[in-house]
C-alpha atoms as a PDB file:
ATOM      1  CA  UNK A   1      39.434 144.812  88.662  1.00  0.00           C
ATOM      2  CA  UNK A   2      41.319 145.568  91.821  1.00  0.00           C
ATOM      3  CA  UNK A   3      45.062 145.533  90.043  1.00  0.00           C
ATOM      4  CA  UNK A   4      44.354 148.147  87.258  1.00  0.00           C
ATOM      5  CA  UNK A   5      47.547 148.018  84.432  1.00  0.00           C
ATOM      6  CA  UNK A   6      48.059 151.414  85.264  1.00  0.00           C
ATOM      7  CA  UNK A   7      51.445 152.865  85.799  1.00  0.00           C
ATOM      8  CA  UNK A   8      51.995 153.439  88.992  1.00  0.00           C
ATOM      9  CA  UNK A   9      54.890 155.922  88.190  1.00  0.00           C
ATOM     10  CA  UNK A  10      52.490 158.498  86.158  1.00  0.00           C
ATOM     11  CA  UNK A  11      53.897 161.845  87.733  1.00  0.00           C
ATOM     12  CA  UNK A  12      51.529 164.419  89.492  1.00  0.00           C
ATOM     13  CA  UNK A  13      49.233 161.520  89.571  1.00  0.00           C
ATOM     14  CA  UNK A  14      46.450 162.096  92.821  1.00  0.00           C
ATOM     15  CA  UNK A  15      45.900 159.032  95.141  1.00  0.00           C
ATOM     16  CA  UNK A  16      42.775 158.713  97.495  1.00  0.00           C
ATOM     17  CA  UNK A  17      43.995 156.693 100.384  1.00  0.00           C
ATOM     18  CA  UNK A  18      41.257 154.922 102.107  1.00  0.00           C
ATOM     19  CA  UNK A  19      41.890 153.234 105.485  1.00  0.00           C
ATOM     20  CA  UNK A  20      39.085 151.340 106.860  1.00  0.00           C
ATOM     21  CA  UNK A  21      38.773 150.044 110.791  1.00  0.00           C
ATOM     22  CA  UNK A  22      35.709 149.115 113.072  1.00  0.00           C
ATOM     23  CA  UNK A  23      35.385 151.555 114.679  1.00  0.00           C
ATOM     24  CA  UNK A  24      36.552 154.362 112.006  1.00  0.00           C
ATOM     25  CA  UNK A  25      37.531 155.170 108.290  1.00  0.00           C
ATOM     26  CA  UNK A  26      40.881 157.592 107.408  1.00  0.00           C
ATOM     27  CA  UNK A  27      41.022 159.134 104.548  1.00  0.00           C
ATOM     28  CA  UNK A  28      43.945 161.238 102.664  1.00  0.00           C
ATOM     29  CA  UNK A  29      44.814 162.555  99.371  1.00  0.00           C
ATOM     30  CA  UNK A  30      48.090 163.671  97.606  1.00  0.00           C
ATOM     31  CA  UNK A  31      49.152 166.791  98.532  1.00  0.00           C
ATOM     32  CA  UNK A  32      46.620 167.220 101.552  1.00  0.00           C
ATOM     33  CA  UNK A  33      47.708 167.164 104.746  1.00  0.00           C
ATOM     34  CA  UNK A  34      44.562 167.069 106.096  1.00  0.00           C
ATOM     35  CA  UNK A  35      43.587 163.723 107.438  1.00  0.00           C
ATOM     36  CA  UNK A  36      39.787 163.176 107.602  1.00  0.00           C
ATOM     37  CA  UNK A  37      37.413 160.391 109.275  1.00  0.00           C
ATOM     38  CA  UNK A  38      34.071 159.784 109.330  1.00  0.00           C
ATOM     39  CA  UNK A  39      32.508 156.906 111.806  1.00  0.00           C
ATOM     40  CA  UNK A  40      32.408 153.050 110.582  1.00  0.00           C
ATOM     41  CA  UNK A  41      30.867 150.171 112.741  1.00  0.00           C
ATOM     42  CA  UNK A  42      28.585 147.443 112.564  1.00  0.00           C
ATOM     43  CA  UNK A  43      25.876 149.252 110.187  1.00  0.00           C
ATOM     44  CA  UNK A  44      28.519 150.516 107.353  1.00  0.00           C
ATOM     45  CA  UNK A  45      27.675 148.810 104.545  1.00  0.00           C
ATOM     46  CA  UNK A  46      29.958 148.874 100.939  1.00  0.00           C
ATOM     47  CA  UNK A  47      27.439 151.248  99.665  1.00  0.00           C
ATOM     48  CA  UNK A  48      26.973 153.584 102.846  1.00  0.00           C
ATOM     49  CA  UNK A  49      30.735 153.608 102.435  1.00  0.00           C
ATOM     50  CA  UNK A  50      30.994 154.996  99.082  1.00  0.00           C
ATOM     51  CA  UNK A  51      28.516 157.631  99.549  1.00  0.00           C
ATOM     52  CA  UNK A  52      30.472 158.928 102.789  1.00  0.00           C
ATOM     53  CA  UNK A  53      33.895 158.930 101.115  1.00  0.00           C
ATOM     54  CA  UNK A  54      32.667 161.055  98.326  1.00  0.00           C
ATOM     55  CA  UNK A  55      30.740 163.161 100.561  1.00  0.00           C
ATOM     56  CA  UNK A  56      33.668 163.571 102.844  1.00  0.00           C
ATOM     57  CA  UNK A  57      35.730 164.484  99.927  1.00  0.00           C
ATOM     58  CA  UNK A  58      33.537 166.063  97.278  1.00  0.00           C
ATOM     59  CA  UNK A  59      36.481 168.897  97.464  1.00  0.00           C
ATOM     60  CA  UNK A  60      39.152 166.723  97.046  1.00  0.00           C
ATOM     61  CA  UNK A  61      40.465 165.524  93.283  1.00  0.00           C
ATOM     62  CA  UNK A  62      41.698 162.071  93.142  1.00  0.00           C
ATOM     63  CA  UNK A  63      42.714 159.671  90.021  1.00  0.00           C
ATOM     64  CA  UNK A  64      43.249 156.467  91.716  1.00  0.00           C
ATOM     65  CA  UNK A  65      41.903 154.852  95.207  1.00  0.00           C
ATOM     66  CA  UNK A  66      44.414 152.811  97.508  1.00  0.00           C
ATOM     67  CA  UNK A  67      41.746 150.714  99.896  1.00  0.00           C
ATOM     68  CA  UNK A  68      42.996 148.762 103.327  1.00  0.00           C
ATOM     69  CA  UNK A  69      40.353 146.676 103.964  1.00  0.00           C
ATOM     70  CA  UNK A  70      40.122 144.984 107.509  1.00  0.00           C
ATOM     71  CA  UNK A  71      39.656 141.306 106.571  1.00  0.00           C
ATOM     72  CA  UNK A  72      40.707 138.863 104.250  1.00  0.00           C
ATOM     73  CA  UNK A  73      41.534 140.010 100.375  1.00  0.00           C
ATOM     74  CA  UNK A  74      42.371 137.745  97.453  1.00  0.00           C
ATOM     75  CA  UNK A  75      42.592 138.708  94.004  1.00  0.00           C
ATOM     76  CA  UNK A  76      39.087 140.009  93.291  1.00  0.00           C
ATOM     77  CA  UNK A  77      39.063 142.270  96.560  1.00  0.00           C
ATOM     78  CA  UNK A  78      37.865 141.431 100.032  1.00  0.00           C
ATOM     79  CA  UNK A  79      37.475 137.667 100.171  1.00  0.00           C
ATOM     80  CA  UNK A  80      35.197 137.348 103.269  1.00  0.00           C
ATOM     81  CA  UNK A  81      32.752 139.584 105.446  1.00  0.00           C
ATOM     82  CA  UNK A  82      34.489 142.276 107.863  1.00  0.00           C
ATOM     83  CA  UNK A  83      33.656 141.269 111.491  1.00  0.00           C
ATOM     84  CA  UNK A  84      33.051 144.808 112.427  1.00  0.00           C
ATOM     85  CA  UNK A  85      31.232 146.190 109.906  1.00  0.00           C
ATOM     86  CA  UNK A  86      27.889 145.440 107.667  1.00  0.00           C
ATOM     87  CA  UNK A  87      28.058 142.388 105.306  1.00  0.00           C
ATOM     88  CA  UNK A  88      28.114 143.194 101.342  1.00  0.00           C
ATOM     89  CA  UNK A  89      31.842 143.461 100.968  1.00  0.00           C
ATOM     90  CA  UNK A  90      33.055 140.599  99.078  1.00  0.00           C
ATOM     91  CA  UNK A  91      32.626 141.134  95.143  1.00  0.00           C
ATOM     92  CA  UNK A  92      31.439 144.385  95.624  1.00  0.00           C
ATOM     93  CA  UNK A  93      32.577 146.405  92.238  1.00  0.00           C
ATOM     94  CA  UNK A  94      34.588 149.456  94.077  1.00  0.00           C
ATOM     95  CA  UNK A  95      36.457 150.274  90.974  1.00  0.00           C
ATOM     96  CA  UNK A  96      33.378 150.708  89.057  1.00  0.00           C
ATOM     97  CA  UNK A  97      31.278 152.588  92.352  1.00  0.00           C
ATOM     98  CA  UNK A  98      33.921 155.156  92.509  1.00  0.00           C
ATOM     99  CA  UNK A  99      34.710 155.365  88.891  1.00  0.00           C
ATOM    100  CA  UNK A 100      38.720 155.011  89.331  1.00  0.00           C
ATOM    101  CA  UNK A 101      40.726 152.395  89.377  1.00  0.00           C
ATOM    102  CA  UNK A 102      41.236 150.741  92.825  1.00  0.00           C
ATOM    103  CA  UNK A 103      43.717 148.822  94.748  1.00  0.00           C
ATOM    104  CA  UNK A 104      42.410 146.850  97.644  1.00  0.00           C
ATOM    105  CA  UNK A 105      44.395 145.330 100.330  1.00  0.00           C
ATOM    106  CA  UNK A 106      44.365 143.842 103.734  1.00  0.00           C
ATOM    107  CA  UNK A 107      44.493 146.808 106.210  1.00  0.00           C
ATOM    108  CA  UNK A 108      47.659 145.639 108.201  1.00  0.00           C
ATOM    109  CA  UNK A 109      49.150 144.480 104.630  1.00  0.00           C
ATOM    110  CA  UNK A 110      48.905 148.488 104.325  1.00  0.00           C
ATOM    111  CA  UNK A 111      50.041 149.568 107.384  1.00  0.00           C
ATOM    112  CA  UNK A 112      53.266 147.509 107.290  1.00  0.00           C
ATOM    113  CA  UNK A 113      53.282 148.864 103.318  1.00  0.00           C
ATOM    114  CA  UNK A 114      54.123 152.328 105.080  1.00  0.00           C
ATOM    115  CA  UNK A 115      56.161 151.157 108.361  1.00  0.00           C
ATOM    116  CA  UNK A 116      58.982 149.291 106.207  1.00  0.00           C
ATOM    117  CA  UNK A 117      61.874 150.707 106.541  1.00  0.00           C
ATOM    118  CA  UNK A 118      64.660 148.117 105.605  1.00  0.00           C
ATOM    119  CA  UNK A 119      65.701 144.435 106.496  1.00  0.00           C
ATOM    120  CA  UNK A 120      63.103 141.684 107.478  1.00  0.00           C
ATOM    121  CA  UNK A 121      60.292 143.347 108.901  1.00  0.00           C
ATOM    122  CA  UNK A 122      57.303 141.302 110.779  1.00  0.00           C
ATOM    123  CA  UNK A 123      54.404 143.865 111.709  1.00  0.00           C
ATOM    124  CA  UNK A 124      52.121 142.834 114.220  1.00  0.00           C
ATOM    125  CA  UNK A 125      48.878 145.352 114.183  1.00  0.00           C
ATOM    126  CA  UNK A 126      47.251 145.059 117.568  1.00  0.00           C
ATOM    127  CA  UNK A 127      43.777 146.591 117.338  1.00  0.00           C
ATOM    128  CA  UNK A 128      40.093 144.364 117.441  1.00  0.00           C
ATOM    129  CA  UNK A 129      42.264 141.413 116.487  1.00  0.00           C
ATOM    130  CA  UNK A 130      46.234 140.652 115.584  1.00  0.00           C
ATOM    131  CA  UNK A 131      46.651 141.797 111.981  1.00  0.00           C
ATOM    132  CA  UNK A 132      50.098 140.501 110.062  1.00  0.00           C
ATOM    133  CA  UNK A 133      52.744 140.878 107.596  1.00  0.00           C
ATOM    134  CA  UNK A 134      56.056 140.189 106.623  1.00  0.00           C
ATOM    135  CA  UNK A 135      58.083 142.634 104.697  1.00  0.00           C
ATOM    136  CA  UNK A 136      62.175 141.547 102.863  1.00  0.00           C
ATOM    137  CA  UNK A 137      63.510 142.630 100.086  1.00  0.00           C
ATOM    138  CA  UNK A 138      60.388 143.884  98.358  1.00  0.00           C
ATOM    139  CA  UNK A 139      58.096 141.151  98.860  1.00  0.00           C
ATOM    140  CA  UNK A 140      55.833 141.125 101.075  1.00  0.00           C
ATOM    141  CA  UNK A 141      53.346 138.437 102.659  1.00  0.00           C
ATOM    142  CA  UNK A 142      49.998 138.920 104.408  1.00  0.00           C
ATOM    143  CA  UNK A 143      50.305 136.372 107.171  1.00  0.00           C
ATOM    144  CA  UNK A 144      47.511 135.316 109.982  1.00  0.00           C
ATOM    145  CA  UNK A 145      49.556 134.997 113.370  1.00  0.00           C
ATOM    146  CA  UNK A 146      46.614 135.930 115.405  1.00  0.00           C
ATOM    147  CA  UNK A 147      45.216 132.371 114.324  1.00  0.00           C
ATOM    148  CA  UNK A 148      48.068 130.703 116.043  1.00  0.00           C
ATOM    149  CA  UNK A 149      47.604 128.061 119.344  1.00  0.00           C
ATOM    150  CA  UNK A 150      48.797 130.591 122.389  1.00  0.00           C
ATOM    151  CA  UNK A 151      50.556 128.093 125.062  1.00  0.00           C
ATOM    152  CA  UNK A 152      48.215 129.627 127.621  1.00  0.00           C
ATOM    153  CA  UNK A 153      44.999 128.026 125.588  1.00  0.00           C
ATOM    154  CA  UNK A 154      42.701 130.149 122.803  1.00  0.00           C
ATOM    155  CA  UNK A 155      44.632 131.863 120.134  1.00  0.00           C
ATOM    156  CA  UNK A 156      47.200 134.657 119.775  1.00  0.00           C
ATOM    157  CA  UNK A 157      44.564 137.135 118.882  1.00  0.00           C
ATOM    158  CA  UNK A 158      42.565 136.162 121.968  1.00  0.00           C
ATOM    159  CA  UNK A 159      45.765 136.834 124.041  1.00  0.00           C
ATOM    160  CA  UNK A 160      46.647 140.164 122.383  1.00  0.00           C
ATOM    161  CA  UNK A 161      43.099 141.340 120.815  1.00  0.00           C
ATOM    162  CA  UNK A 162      41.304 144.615 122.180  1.00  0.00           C
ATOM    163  CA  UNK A 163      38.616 141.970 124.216  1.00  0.00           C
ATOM    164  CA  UNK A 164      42.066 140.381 126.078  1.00  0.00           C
ATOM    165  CA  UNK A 165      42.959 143.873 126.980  1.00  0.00           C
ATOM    166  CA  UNK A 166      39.674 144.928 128.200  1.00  0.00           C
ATOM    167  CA  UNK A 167      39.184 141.939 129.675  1.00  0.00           C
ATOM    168  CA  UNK A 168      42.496 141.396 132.026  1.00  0.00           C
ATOM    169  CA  UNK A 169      43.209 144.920 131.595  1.00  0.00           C
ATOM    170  CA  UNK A 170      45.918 146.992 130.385  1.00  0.00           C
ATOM    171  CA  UNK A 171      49.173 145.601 132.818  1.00  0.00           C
ATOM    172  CA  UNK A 172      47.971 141.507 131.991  1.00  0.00           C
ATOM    173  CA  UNK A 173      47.899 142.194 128.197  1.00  0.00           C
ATOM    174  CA  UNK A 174      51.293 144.171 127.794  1.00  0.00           C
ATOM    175  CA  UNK A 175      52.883 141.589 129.283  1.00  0.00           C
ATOM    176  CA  UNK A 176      51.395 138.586 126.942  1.00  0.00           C
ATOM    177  CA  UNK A 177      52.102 141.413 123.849  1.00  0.00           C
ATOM    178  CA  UNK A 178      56.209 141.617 125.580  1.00  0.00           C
ATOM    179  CA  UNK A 179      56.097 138.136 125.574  1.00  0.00           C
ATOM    180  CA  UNK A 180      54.824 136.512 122.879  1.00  0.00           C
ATOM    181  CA  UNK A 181      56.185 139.330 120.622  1.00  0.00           C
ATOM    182  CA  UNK A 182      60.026 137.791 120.685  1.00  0.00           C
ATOM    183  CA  UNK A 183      59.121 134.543 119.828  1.00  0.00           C
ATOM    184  CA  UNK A 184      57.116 135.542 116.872  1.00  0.00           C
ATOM    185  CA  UNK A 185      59.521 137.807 115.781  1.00  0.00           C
ATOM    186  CA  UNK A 186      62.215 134.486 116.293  1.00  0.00           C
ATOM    187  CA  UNK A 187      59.665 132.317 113.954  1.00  0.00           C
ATOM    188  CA  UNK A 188      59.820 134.330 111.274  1.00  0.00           C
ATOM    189  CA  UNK A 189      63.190 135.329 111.192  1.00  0.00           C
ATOM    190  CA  UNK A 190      62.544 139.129 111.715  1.00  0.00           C
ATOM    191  CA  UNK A 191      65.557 141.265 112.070  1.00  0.00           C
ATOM    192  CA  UNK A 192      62.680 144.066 113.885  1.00  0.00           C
ATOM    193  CA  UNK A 193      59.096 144.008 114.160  1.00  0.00           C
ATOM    194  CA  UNK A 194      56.599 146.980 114.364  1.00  0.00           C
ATOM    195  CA  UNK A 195      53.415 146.988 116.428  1.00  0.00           C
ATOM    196  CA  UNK A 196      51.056 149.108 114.923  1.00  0.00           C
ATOM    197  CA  UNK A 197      47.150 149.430 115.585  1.00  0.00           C
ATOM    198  CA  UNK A 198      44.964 151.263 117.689  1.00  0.00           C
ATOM    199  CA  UNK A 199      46.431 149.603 120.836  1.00  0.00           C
ATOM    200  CA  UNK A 200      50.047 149.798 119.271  1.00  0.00           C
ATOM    201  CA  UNK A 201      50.736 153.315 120.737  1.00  0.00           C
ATOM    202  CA  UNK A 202      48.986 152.067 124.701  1.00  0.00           C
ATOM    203  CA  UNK A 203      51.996 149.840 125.121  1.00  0.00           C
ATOM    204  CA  UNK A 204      54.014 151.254 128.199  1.00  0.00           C
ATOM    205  CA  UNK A 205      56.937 148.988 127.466  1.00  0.00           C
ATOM    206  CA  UNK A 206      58.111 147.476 124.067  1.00  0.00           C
ATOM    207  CA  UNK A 207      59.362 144.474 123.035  1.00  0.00           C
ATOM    208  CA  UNK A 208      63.185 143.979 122.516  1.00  0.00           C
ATOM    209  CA  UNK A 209      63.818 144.335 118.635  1.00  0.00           C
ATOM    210  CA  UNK A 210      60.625 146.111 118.232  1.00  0.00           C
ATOM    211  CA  UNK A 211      59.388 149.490 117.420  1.00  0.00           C
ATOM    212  CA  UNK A 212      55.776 151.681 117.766  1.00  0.00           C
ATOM    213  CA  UNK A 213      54.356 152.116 114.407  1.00  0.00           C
ATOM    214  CA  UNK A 214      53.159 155.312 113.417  1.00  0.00           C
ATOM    215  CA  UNK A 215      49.434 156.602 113.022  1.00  0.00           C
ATOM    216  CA  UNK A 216      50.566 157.578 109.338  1.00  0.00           C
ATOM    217  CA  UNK A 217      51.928 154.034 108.463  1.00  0.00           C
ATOM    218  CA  UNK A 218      48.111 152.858 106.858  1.00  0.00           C
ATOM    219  CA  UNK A 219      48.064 156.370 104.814  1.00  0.00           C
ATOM    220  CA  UNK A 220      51.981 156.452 103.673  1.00  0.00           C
ATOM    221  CA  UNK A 221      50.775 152.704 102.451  1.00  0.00           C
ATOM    222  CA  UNK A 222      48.221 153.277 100.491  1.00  0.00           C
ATOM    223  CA  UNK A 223      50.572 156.006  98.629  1.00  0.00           C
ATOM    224  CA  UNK A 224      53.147 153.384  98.103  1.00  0.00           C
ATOM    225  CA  UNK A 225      50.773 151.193  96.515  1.00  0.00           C
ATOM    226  CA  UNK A 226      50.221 153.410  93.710  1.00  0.00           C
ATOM    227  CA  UNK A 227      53.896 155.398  93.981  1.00  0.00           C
ATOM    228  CA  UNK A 228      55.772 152.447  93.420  1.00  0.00           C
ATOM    229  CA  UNK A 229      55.567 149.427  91.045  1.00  0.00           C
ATOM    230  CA  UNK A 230      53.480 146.835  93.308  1.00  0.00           C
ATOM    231  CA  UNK A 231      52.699 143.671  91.133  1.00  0.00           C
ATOM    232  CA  UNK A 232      49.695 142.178  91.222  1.00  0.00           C
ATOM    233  CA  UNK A 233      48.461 139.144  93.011  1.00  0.00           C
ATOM    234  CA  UNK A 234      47.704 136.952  90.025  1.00  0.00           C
ATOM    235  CA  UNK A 235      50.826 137.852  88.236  1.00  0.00           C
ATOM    236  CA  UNK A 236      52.438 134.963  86.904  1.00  0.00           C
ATOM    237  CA  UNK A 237      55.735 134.861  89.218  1.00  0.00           C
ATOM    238  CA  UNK A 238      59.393 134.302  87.619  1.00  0.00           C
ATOM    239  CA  UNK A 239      59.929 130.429  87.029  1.00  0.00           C
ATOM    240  CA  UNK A 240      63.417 131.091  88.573  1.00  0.00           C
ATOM    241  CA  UNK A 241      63.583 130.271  92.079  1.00  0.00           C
ATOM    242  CA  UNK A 242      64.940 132.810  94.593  1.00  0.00           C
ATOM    243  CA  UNK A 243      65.456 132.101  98.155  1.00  0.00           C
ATOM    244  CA  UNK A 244      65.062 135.478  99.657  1.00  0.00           C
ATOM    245  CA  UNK A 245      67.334 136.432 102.647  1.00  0.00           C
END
């Protein structure tokens, strides 16, 4: 059960904010400001997870789990295999392996969760890949950008991904990132966008319209997830149609 009927309002309640990447996992509670990480990577498995978060915070008391999960999620939790990490994820039972009630999301989902400030916000997350989301007026989409045909051949993701950068190096890839970045931002209508990841904070030179995310947008996130009313993705939506702005 990844969207619990809990209220996400309950005062004083404790959230465990889990933020998972290839290369490393984040954690945070309420009222800590102690960030912690412990190593990730082709060999972490669901269960090799679980053990390490609740060795990592055996000190820590925590009611509910907020989970950013680097691949595809669908109602039931990750919906296919992280391409970093050991395979076992999808309809693994995290809510019943930590004992709490769990919300599970797509890691940039959470990361542009915490960046949002106001207005139409696209967040681009440039780390192994090109992670996602649109944010207006409350709603917000997971989108897959990186998929899209780049005019230079290959995807967007193969243009902007951690590989392009190694590969052409640094001065190559900012430019395709300062390029590419306006016209996505033009597709979808975005009054900003915010480039978060791991390579989010190497860019030299930003975009116009755009903005660095912070290292604190995937934890901030996975507190708003639980701090304010999110609706589940298999809610029945109003039959009333609204045409957002």
């Amino acid at each position: 059960m990844i969207w619990p009927s809990l209220c996400a309002s309950v005062i004083g309640m404790n959230v465990l904010v889990l933020d998972v990447g290839g290369t490393h996992v984040k954690l945070r509670a309420s009222g800590s400001a102690d960030t912690r990480r412990f190593r990730s990577g082709k060999t972490l498995t669901p269960q090799a997870f679980v053990t390490l978060v609740k060795e990592v915070t055996a000190d820590w008391r925590f009611d509910v789990v907020a989970l950013g999960y680097p691949g595809a999620v669908d109602d039931n939790g990750p919906a296919a295999e992280p391409g970093n990490l050991a395979p076992g994820w999808v309809g693994y039972d995290f809510a019943k392996a930590f004992e709490r009630p769990v919300r599970v999301v797509n890691d940039a989902v959470m990361q542009a969760l915490g960046a949002y400030k106001s207005g139409r916000m696209l967040f681009l997350g440039l780390g192994t890949g090109v992670g996602s989301a649109l944010i207006t007026e409350h709603v917000l989409i997971p989108l897959e950008l990186g998929s899209l045909p780049h005019v230079g051949g290959g995807t967007v993701a193969e243009h902007l991904g951690r590989a392009a950068r190694q590969q052409h190096g640094h001065v190559v890839w900012q430019q395709a990132v300062v390029d590419i970045t306006p016209k996505l931002r033009a597709a979808m209508s975005a009054d900003y966008v915010v480039l978060g990841g791991g390579n989010g904070e190497k860019l030299d030179q930003l975009p116009p319209h755009s903005r660095r995310g912070s290292n604190h947008d995937a934890i901030e996130g996975g507190f708003r997830l639980w701090e304010e009313t999110v609706e589940p993705h298999d809610q029945q939506p109003a039959r009333v149609w609204r045409v957002v702005r």
